[in-house]
N, C-alpha and C. Protein backbone atom coordinates (compact mmCIF):
# COMPACT_ATOMS: atom_id res chain seq x y z
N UNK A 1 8.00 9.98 -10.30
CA UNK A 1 6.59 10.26 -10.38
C UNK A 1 6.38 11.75 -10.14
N UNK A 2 5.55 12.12 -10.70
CA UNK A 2 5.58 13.82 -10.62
C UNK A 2 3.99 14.04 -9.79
N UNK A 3 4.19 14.79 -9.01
CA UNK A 3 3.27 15.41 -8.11
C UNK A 3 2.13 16.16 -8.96
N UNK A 4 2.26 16.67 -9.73
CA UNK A 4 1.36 17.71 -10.69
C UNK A 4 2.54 17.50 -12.55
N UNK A 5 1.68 16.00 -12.80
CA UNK A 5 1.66 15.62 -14.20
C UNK A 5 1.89 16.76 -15.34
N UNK A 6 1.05 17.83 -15.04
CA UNK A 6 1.14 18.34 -16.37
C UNK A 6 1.06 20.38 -16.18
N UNK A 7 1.62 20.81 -16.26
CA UNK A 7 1.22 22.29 -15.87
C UNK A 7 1.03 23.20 -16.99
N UNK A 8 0.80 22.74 -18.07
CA UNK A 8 0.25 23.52 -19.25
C UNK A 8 1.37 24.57 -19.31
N UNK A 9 2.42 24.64 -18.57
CA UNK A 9 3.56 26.22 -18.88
C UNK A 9 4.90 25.07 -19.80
N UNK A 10 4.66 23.99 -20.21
CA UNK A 10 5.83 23.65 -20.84
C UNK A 10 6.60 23.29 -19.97
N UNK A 11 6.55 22.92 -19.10
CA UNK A 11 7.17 21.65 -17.99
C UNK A 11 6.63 20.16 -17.52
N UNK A 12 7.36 19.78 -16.95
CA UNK A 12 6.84 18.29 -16.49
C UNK A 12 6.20 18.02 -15.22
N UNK A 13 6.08 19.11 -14.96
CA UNK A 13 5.48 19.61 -13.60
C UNK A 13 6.55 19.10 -12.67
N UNK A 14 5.71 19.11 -11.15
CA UNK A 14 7.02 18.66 -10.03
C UNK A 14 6.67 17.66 -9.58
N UNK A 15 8.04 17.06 -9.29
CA UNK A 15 8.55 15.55 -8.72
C UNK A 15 7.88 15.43 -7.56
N UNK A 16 7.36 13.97 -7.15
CA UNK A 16 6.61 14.15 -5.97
C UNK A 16 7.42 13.86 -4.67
N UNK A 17 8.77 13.43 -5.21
CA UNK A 17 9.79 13.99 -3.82
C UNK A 17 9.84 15.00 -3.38
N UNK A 18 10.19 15.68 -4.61
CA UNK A 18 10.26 17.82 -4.23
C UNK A 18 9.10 18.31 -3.39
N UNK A 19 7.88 17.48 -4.00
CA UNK A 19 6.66 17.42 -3.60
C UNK A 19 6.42 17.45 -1.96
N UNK A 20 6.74 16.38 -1.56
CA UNK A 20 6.94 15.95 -0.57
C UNK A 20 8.00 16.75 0.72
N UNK A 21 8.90 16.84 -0.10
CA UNK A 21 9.66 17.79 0.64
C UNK A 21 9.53 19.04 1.29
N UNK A 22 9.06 19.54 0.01
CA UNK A 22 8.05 20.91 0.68
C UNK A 22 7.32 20.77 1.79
N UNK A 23 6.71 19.81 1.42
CA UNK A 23 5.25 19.69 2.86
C UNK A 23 6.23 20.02 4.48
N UNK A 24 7.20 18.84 4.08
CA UNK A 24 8.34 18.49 5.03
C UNK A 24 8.31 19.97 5.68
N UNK A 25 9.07 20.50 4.45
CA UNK A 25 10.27 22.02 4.90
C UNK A 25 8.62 22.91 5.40
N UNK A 26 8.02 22.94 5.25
CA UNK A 26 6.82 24.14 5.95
C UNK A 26 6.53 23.28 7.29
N UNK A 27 6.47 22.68 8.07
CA UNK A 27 6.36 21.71 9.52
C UNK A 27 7.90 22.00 9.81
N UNK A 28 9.17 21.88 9.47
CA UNK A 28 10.18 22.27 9.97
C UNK A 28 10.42 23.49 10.50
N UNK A 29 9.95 24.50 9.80
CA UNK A 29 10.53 25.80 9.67
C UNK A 29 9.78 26.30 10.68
N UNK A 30 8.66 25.57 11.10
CA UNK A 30 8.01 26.31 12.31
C UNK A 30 8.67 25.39 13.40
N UNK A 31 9.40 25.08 13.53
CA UNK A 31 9.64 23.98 14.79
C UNK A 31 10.15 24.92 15.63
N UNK A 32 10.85 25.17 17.48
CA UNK A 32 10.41 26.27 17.72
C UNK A 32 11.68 25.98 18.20
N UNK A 33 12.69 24.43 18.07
CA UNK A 33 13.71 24.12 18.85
C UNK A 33 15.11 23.96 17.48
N UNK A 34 14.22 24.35 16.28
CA UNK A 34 15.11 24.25 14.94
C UNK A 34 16.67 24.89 15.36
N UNK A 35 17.05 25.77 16.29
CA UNK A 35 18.74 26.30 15.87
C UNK A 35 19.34 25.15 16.82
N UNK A 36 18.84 24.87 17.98
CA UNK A 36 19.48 23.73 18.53
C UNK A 36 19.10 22.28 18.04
N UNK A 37 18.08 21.83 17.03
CA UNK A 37 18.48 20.53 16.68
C UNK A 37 19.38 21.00 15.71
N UNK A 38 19.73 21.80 14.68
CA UNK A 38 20.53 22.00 13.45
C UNK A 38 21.95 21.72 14.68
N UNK A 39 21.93 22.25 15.75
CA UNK A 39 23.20 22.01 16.06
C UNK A 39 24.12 20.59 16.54
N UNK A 40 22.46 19.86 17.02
CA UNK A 40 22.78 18.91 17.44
C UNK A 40 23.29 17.86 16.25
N UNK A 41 22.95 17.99 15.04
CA UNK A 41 22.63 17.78 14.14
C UNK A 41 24.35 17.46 13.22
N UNK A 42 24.92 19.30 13.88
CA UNK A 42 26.39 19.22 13.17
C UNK A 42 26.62 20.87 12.27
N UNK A 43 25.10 21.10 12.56
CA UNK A 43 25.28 22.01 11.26
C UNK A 43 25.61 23.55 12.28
N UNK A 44 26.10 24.64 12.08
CA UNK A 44 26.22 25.67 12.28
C UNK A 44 24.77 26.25 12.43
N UNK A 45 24.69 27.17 13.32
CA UNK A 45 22.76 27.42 13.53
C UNK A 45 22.75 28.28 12.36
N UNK A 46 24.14 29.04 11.84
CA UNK A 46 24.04 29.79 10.63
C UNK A 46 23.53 29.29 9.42
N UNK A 47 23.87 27.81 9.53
CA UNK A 47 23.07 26.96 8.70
C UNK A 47 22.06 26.60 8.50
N UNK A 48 20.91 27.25 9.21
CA UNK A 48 19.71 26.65 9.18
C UNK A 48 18.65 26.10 7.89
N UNK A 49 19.20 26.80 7.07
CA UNK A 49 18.49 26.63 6.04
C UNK A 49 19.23 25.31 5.13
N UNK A 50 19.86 24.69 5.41
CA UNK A 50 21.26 23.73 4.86
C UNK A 50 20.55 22.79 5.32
N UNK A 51 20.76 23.25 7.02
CA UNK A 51 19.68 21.90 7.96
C UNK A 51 17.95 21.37 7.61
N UNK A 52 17.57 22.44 7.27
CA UNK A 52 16.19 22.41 7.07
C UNK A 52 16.10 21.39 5.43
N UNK A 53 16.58 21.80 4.78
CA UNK A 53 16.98 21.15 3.33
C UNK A 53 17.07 19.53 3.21
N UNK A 54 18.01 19.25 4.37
CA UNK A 54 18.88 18.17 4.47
C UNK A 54 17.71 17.04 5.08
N UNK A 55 16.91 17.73 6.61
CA UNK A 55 16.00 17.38 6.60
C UNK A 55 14.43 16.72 5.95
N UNK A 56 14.34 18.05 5.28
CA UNK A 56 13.15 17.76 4.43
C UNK A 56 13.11 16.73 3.35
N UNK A 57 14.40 16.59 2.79
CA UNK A 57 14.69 15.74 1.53
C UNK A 57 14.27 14.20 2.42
N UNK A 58 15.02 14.22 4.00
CA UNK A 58 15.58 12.63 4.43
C UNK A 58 13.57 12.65 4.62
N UNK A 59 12.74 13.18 5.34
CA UNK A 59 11.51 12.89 5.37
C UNK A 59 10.85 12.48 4.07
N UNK A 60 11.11 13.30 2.53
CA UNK A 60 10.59 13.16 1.62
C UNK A 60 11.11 11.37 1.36
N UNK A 61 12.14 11.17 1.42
CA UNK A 61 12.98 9.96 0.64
C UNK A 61 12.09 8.64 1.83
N UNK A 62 12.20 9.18 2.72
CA UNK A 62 11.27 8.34 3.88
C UNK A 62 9.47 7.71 3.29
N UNK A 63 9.20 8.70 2.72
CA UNK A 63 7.69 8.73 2.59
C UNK A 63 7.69 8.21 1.42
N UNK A 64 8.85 8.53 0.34
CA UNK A 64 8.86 7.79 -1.10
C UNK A 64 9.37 6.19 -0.40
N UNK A 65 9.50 5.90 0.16
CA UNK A 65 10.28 4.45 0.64
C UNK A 65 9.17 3.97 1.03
N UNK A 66 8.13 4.11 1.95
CA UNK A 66 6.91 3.84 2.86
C UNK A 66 5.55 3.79 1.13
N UNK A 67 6.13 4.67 0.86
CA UNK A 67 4.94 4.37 -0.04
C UNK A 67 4.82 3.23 -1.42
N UNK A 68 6.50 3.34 -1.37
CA UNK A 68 6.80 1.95 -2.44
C UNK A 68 6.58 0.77 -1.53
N UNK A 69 6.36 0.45 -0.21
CA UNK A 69 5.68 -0.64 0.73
C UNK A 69 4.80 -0.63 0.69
N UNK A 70 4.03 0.53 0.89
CA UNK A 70 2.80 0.18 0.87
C UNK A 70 1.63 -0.24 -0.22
N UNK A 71 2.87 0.42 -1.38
CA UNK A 71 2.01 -0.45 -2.77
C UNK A 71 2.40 -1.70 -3.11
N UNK A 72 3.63 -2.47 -2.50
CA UNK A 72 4.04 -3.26 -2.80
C UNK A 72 4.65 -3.18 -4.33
N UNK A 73 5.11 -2.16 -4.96
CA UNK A 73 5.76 -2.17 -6.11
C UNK A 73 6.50 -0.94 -6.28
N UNK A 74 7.55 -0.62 -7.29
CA UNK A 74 7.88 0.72 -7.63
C UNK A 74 6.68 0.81 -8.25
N UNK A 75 6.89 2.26 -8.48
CA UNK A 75 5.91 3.38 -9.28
C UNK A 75 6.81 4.21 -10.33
N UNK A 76 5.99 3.79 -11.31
CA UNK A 76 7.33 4.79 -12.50
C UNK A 76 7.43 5.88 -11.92
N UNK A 77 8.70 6.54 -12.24
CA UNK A 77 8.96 7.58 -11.58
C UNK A 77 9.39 8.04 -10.34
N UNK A 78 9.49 6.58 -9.47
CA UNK A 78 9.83 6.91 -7.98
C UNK A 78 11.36 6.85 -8.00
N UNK A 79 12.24 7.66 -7.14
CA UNK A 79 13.70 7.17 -6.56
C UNK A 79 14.04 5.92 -7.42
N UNK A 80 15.23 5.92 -7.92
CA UNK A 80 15.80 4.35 -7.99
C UNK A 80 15.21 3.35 -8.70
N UNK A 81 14.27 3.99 -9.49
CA UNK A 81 13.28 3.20 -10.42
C UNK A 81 14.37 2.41 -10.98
């Protein structure tokens, strides 16, 4: 399912995972304890941006999961259609 259907530049606009993700990754990036959960985590604090990624996707895939419940159906276009 795409977040923004149609963008008039000759694309399909964006996925509303990616969608989603984003929202994710801007609430992460301010978190104020981000180099020690990345560590707790596994990742190198050098990694933060790996961590933040890894994150944002598992929240996005979360909210695409919650929302195929809460419609009680897939949605063209979701994950795993």
């Amino acid at each position: 399912m795409k977040a923004f259907p149609y963008t008039g530049a000759g694309t399909d606009g964006m996925d509303l995972r990616d969608y989603f993700a984003a929202k994710a990754m801007q609430a992460l990036i301010n978190e104020d304890e981000l180099d020690s959960r990345a560590t707790e985590e596994g990742f190198d604090t050098n990694e933060w941006a790996e961590f933040v990624s890894f994150c944002s996707y598992k929240f996005a895939d979360a909210m695409m999961k919650y929302r195929t419940i809460t419609l009680g159906r897939k949605v063209k276009g979701d994950k795993d259609e």
